[in-house]
N, C-alpha and C. Protein backbone atom coordinates (compact mmCIF):
# COMPACT_ATOMS: atom_id res chain seq x y z
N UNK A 1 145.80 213.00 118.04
CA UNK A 1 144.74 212.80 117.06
C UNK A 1 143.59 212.06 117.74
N UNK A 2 142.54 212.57 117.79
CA UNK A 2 141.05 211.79 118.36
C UNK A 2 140.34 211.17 117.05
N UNK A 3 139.43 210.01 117.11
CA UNK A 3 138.69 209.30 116.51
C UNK A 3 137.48 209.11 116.90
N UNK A 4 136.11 209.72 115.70
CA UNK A 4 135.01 209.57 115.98
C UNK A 4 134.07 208.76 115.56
N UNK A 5 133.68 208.30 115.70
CA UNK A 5 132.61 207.32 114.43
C UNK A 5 131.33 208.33 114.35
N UNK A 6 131.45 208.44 113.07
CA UNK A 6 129.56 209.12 112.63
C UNK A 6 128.94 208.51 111.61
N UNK A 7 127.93 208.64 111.33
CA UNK A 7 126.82 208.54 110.43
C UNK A 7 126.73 209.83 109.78
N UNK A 8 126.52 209.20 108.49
CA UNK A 8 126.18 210.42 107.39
C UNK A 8 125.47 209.77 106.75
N UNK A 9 124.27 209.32 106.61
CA UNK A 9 122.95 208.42 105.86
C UNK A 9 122.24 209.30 104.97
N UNK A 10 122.72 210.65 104.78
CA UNK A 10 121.57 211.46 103.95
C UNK A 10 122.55 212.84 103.29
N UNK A 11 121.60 213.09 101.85
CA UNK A 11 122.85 214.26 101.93
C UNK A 11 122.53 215.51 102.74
N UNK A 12 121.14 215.73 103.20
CA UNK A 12 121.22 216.53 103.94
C UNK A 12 122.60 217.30 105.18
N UNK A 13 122.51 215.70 105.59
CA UNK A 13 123.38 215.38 107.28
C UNK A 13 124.96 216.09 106.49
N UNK A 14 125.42 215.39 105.11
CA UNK A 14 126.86 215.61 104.51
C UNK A 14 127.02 216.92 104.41
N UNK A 15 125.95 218.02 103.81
CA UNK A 15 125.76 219.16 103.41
C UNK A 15 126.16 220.18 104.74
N UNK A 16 125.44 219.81 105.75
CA UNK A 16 125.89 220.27 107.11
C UNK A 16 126.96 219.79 108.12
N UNK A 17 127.10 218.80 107.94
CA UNK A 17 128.79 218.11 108.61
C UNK A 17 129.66 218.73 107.93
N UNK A 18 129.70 219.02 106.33
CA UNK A 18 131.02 219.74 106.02
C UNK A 18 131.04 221.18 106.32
N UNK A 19 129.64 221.59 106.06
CA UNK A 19 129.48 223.36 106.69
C UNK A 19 130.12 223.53 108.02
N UNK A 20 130.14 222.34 108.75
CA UNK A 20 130.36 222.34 110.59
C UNK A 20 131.63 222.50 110.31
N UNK A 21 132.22 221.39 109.83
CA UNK A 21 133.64 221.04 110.24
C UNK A 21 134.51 222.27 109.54
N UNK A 22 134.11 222.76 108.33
CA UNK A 22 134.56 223.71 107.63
C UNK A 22 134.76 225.23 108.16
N UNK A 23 134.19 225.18 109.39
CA UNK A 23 134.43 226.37 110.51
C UNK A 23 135.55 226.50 111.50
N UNK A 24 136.58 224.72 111.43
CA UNK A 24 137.16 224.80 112.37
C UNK A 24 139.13 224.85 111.47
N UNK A 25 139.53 225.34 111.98
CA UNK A 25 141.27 225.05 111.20
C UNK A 25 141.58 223.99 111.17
N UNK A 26 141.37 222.78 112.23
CA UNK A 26 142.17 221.91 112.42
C UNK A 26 141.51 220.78 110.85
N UNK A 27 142.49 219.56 110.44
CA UNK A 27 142.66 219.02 110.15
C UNK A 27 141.47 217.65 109.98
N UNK A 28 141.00 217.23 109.03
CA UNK A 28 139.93 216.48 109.00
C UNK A 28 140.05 215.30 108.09
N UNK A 29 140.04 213.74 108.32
CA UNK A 29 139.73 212.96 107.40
C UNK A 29 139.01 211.77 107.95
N UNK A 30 138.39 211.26 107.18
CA UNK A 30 137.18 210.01 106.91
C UNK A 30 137.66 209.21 106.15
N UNK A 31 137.46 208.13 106.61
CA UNK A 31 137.93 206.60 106.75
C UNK A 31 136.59 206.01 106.74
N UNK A 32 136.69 205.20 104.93
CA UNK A 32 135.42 203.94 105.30
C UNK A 32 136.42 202.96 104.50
N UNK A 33 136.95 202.25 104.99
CA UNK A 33 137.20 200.97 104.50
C UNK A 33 138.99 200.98 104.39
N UNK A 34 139.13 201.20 103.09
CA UNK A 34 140.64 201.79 102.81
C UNK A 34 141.05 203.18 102.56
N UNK A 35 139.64 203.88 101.77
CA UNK A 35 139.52 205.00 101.18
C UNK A 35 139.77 205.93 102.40
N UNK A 36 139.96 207.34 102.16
CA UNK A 36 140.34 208.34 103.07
C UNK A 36 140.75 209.05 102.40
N UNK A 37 139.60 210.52 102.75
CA UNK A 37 139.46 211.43 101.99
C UNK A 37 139.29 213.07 102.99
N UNK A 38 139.56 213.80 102.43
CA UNK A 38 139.57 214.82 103.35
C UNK A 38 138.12 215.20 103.28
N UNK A 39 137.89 215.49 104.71
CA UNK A 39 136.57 215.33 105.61
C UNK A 39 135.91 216.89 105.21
N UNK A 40 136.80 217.95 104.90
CA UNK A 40 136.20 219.24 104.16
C UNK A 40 135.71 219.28 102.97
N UNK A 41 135.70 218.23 102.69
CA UNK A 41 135.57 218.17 100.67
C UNK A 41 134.24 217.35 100.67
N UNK A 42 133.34 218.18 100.26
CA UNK A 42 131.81 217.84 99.87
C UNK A 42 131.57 216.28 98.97
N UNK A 43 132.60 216.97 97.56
CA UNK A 43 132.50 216.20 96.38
C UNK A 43 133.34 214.64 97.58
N UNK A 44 134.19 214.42 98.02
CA UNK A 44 134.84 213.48 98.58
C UNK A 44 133.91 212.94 99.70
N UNK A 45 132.97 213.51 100.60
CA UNK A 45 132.33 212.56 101.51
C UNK A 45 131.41 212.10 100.33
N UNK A 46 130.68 212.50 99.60
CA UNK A 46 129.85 211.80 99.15
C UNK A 46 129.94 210.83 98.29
N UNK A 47 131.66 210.37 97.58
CA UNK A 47 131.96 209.82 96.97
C UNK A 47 132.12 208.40 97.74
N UNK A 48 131.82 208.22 99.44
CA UNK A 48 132.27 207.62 100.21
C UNK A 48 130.75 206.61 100.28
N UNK A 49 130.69 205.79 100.95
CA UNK A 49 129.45 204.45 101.21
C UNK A 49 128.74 204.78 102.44
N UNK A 50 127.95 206.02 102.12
CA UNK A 50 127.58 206.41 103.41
C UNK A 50 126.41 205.79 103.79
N UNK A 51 125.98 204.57 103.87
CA UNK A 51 125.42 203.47 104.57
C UNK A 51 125.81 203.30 105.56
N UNK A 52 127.50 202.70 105.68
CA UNK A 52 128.07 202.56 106.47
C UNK A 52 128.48 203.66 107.33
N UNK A 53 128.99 202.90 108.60
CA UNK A 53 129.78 203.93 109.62
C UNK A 53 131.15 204.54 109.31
N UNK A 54 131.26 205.91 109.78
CA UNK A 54 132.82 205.89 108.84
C UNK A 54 133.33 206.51 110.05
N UNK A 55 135.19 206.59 109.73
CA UNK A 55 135.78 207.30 111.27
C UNK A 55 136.14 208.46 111.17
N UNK A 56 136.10 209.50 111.59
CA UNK A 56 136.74 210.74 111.52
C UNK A 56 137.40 210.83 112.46
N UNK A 57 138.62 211.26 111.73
CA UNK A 57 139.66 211.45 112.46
C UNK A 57 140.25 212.73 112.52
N UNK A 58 140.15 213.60 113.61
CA UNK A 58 140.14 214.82 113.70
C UNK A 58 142.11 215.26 114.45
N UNK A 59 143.12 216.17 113.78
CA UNK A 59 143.93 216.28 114.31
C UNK A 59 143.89 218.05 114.60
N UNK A 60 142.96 218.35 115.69
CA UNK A 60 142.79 219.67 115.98
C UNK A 60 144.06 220.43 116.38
N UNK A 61 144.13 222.20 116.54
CA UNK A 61 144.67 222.74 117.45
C UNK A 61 144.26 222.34 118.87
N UNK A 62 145.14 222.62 119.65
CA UNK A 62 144.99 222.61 121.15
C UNK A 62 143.65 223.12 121.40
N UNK A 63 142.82 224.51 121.47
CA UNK A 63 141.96 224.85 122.23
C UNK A 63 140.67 224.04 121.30
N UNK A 64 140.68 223.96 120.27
CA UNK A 64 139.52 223.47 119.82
C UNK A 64 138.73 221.99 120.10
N UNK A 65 139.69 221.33 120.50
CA UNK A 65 139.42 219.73 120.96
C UNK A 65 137.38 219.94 121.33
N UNK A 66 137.28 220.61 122.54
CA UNK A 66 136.24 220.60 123.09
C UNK A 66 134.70 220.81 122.07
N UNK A 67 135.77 221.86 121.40
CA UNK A 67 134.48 222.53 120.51
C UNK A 67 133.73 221.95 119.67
N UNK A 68 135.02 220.90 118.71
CA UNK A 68 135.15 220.20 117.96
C UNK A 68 133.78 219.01 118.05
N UNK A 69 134.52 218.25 119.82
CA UNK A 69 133.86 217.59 119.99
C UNK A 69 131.89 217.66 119.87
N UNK A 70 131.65 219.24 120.54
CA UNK A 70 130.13 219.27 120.88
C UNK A 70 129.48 219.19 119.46
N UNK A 71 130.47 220.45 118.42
CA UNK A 71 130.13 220.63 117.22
C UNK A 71 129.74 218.98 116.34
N UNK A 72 130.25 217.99 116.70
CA UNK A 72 129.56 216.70 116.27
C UNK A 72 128.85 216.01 116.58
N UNK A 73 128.31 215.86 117.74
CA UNK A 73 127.25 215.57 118.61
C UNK A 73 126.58 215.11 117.51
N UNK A 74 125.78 215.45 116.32
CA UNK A 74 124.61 215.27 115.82
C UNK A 74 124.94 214.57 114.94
N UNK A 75 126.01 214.21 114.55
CA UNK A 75 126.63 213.13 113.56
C UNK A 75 127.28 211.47 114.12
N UNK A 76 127.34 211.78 115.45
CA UNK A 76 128.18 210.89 116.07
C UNK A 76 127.09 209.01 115.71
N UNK A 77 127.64 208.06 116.14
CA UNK A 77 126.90 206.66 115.87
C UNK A 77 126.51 206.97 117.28
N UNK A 78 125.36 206.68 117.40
CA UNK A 78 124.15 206.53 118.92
C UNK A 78 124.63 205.16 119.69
């Protein structure tokens, strides 16, 4: 299982992080605090404190790791 930290500050950014992630099979959840919610579910990121930084925690298939990774690039904390 890998761990990412991103930003989601807008619903724009949410609208397209779930379109992204929603392309891949593997397994997705976000972590802000205690809460943790599956990272495909629109209605569920936005229910989240997206001020803050949150973690995604990605438990991919084998070949996708890489893909996964580039595919977030634009969400990641700078």
């Amino acid at each position: 299982m890998n761990t990412v930290e991103i930003v989601l500050n807008s619903m724009d950014k949410v609208k397209s992080f779930v379109k992204v992630i929603s392309k891949f099979s593997a397994d997705f959840d976000l972590t802000c605090g205690r809460a943790v919610i599956d990272a495909k579910s629109i209605v569920g990121v936005m229910s989240l404190d997206l001020s803050k930084k949150l973690d995604l925690k990605i438990n991919p298939k084998k070949s996708d790791v890489n893909e996964i990774i580039e595919a977030l690039e634009p969400y990641k904390v700078a």
